[in-house]
C-alpha atoms as a PDB file:
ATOM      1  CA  UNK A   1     -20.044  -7.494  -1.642  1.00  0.00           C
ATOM      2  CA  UNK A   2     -16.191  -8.607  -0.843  1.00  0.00           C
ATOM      3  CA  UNK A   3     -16.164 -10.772   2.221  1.00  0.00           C
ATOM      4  CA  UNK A   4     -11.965 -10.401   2.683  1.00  0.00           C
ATOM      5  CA  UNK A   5     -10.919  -9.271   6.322  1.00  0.00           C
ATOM      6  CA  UNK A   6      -8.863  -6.328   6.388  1.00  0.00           C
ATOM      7  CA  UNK A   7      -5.628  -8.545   7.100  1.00  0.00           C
ATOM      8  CA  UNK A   8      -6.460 -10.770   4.026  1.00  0.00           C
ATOM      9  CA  UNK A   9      -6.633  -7.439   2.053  1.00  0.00           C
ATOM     10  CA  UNK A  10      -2.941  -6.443   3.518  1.00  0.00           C
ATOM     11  CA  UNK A  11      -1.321  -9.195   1.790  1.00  0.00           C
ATOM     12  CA  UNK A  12      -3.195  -9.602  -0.987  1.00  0.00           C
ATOM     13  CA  UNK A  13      -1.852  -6.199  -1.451  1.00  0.00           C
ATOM     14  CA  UNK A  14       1.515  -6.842  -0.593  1.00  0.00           C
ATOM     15  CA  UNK A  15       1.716  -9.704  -2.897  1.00  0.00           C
ATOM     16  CA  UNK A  16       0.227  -7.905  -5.399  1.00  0.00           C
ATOM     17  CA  UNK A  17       3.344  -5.056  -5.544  1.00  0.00           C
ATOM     18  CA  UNK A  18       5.557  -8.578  -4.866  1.00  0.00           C
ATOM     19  CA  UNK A  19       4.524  -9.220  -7.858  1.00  0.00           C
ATOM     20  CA  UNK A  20       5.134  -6.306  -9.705  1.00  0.00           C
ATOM     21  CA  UNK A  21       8.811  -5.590  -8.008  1.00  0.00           C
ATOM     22  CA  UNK A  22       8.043  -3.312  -5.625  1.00  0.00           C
ATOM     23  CA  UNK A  23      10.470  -2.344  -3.168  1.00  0.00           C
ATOM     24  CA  UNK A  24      10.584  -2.598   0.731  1.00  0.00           C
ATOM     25  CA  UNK A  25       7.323  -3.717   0.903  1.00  0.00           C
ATOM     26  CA  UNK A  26       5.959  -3.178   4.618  1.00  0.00           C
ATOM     27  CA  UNK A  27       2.682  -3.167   6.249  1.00  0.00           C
ATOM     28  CA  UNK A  28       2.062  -1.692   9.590  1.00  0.00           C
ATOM     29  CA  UNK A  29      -1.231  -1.689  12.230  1.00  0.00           C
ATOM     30  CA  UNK A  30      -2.899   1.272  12.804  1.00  0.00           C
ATOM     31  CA  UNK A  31      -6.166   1.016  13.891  1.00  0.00           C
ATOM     32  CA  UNK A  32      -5.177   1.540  17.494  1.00  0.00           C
ATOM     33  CA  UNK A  33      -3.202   4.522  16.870  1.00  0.00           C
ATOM     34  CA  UNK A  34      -6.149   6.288  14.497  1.00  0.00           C
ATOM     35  CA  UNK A  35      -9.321   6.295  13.026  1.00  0.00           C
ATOM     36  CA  UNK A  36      -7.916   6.659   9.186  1.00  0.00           C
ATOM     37  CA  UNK A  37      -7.901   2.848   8.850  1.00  0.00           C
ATOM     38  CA  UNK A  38      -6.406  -0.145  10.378  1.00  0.00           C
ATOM     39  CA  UNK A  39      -3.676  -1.405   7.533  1.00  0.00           C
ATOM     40  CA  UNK A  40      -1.023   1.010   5.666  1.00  0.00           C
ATOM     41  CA  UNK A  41       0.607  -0.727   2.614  1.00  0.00           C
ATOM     42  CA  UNK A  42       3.854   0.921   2.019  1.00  0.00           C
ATOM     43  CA  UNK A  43       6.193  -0.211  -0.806  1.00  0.00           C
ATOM     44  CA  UNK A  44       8.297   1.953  -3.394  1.00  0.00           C
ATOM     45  CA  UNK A  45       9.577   1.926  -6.917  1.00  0.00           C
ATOM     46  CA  UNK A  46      12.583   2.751  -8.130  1.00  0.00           C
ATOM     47  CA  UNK A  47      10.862   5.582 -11.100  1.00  0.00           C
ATOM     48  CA  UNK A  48       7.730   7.056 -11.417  1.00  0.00           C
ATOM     49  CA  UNK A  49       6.994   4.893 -14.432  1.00  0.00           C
ATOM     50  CA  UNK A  50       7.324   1.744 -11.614  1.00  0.00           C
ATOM     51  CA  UNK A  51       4.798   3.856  -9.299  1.00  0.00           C
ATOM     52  CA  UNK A  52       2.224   4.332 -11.904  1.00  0.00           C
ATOM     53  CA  UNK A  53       2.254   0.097 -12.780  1.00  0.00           C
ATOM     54  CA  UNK A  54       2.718  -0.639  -9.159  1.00  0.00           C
ATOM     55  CA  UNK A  55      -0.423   1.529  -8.818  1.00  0.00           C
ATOM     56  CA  UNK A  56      -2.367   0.157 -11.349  1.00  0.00           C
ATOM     57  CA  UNK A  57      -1.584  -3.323 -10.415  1.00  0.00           C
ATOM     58  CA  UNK A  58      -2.623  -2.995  -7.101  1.00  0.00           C
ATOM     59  CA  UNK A  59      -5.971  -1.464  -8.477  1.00  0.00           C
ATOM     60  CA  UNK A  60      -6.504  -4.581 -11.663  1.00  0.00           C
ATOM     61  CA  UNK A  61      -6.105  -7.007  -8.397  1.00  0.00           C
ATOM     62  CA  UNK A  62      -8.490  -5.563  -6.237  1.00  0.00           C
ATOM     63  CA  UNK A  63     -11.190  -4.899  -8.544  1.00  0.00           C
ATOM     64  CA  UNK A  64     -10.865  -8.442  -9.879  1.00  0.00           C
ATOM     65  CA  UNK A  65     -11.517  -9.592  -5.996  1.00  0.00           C
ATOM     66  CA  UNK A  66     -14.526  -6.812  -5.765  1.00  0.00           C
ATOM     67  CA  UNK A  67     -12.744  -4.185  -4.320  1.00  0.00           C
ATOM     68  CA  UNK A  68     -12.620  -0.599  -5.553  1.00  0.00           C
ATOM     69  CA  UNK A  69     -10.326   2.396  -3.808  1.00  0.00           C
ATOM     70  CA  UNK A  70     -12.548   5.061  -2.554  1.00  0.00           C
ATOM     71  CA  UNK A  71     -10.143   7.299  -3.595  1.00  0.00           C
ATOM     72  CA  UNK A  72      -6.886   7.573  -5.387  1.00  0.00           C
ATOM     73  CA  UNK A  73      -4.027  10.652  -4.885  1.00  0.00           C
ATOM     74  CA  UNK A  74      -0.890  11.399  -6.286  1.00  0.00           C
ATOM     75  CA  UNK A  75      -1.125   9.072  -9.541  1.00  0.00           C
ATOM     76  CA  UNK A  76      -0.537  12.158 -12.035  1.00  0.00           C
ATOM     77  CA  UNK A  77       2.992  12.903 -10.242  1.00  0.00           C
ATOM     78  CA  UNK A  78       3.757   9.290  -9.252  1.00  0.00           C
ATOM     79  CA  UNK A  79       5.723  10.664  -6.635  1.00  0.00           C
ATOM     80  CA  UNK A  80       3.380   9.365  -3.712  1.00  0.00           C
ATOM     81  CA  UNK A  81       0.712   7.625  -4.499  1.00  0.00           C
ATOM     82  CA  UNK A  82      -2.089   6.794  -1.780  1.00  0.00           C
ATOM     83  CA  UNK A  83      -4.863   3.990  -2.434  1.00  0.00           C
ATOM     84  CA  UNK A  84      -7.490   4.157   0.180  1.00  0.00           C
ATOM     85  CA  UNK A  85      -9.679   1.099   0.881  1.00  0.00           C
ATOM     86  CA  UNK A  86     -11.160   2.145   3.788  1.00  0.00           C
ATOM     87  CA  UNK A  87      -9.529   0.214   6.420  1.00  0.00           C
ATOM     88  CA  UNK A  88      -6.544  -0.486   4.331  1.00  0.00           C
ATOM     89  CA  UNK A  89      -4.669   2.341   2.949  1.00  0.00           C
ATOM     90  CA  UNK A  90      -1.987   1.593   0.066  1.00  0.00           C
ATOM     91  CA  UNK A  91       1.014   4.113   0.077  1.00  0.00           C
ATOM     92  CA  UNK A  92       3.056   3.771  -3.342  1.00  0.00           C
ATOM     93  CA  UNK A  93       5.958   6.273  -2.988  1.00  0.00           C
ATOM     94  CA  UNK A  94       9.046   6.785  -5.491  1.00  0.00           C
ATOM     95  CA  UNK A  95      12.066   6.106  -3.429  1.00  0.00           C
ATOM     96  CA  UNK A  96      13.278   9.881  -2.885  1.00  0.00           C
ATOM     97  CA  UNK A  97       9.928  10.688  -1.648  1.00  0.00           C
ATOM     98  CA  UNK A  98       9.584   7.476   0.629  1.00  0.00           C
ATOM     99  CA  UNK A  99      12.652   8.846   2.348  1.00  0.00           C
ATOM    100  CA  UNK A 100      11.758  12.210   2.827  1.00  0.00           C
ATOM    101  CA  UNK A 101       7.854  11.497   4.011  1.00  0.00           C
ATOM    102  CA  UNK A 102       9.250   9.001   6.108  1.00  0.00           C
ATOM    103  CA  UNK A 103       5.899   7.575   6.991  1.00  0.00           C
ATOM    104  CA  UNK A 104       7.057   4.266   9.065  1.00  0.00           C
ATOM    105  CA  UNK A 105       9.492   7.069  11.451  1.00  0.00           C
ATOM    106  CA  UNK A 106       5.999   9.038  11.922  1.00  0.00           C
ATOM    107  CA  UNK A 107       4.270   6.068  12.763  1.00  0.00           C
ATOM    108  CA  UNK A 108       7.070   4.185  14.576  1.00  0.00           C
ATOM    109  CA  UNK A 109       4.521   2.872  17.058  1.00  0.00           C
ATOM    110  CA  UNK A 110       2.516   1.233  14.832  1.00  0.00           C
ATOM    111  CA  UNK A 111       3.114  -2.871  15.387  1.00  0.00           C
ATOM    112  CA  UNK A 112       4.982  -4.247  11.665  1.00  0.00           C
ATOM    113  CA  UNK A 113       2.627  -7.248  10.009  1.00  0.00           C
ATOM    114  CA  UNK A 114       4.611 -10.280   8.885  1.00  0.00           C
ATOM    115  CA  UNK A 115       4.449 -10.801   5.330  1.00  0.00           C
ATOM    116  CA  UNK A 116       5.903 -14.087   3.657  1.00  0.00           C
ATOM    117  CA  UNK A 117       6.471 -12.327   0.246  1.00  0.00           C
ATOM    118  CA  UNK A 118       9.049 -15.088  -1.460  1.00  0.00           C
ATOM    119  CA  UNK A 119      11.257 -13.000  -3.759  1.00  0.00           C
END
């Protein structure tokens, strides 16, 4: 069993896509706005090729710390892709469809984390 907080698991994330050249890498607290989870991981890449490796990066790194996504949407389009580890969620969008979704305008009342990703 994986002992990481939820927090730890946000930038592990984060510096996971960091890693791996994601774009506008964010992270946002929700878990006293709704029951869904308390962490979104948002980031983007610039083609869906980028989403699928940003995706599958994300999922090599948590596995190898014990961690497996009960469930995984959107990786056959790579337009939006949405890793769900309970109480963090991972949101891998290609850029077009980050702006249109807009998910950090929906949940604009959701407090930003701090992440110290050195690029």
């Amino acid at each position: 069993m994986n002992s990481l907080t939820a927090i730890e698991k946000v930038h592990a994330v984060a510096s996971m896509l960091n890693n791996k050249k994601a774009k506008d890498i964010t992270a946002i607290e929700i878990k006293d706005l709704t029951t869904l989870g308390d962490y979104f991981v948002i980031a983007s890449g610039s083609s869906n090729t980028q989403v699928k490796a940003l995706c599958d990066a994300v999922e090599e790194g948590m596995t190898a710390l014990g961690l497996e996504p009960l469930r995984k949407e959107g990786y056959q389009s790579a337009m939006w892709v949405v890793l769900d580890y309970t109480d963090v969620i991972v949101h891998i969008f290609y850029e077009k469809a980050r702006d249109f979704y807009s998910l950090e305008r929906l949940w604009a009342d959701a407090p930003k984390i701090e992440l110290n990703l050195n690029d």
